[in-house]
Protein backbone atom coordinates (compact mmCIF):
# COMPACT_ATOMS: atom_id res chain seq x y z
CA UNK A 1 -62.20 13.51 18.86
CA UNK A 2 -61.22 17.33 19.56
CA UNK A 3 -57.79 17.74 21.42
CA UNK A 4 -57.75 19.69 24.48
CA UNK A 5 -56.06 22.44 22.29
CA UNK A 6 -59.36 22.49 20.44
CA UNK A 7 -61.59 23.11 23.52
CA UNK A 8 -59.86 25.85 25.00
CA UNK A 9 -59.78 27.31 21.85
CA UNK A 10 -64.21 26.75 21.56
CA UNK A 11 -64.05 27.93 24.98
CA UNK A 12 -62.31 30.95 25.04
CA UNK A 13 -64.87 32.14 22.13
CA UNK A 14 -67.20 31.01 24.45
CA UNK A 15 -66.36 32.85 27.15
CA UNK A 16 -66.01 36.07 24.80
CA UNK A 17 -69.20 35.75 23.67
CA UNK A 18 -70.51 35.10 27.45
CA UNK A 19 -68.53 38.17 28.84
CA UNK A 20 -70.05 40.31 26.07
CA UNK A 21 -73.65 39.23 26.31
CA UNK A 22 -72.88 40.40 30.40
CA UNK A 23 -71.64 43.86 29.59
CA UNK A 24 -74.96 44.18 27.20
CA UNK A 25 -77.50 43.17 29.47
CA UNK A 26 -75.50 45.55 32.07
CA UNK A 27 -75.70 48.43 29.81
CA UNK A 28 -79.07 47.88 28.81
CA UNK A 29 -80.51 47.74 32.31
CA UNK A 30 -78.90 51.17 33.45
CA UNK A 31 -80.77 52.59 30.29
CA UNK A 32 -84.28 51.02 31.40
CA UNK A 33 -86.46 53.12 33.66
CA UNK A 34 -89.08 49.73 34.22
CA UNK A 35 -88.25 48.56 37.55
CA UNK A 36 -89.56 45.07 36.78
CA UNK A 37 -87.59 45.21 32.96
CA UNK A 38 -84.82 46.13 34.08
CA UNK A 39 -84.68 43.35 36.94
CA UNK A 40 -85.02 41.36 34.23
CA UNK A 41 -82.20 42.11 32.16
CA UNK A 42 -80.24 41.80 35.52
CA UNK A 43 -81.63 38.36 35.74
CA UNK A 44 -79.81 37.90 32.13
CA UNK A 45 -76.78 39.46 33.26
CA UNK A 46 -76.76 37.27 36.54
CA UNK A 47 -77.21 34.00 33.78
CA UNK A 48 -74.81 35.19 31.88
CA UNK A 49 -72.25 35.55 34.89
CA UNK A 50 -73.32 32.00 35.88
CA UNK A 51 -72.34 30.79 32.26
CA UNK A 52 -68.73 32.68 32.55
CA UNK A 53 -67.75 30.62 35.49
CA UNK A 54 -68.80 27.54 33.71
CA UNK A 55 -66.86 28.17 30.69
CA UNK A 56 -64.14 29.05 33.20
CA UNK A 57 -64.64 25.67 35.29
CA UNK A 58 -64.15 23.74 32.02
CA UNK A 59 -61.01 25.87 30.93
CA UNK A 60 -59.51 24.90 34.66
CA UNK A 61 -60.54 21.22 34.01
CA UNK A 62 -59.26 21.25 30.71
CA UNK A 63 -55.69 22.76 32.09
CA UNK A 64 -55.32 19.65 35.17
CA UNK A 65 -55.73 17.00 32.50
CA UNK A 66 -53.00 18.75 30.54
């Protein structure tokens, strides 16, 4: 069984890897000029927000059970 230590430790990679894939699909949608392509990679970004708070949720949970 993983300590609690070991989550937040999973989960802060996590979230790295979450904030990053945000930041990409950001700057990759200002360089699109295809209105429906780049409202797709928005769409990502959007998920990939989504997935941040998650990761965040957990971290928060995580922290109350001490």
């Amino acid at each position: 069984m993983f300590t609690n230590e070991a989550y937040k430790t999973y989960l802060l990679q996590i979230q790295e890897l979450e904030q990053r894939m945000v930041r990409e699909s950001w700057e990759l949608s200002e360089k699109i000029d295809d209105p429906e392509i780049k409202e797709f990679m928005l769409h990502i970004m959007r998920d990939e927000e989504r997935h941040v708070g998650y990761v965040q949720e957990m971290m928060r949970i995580l922290d109350e059970q001490g």
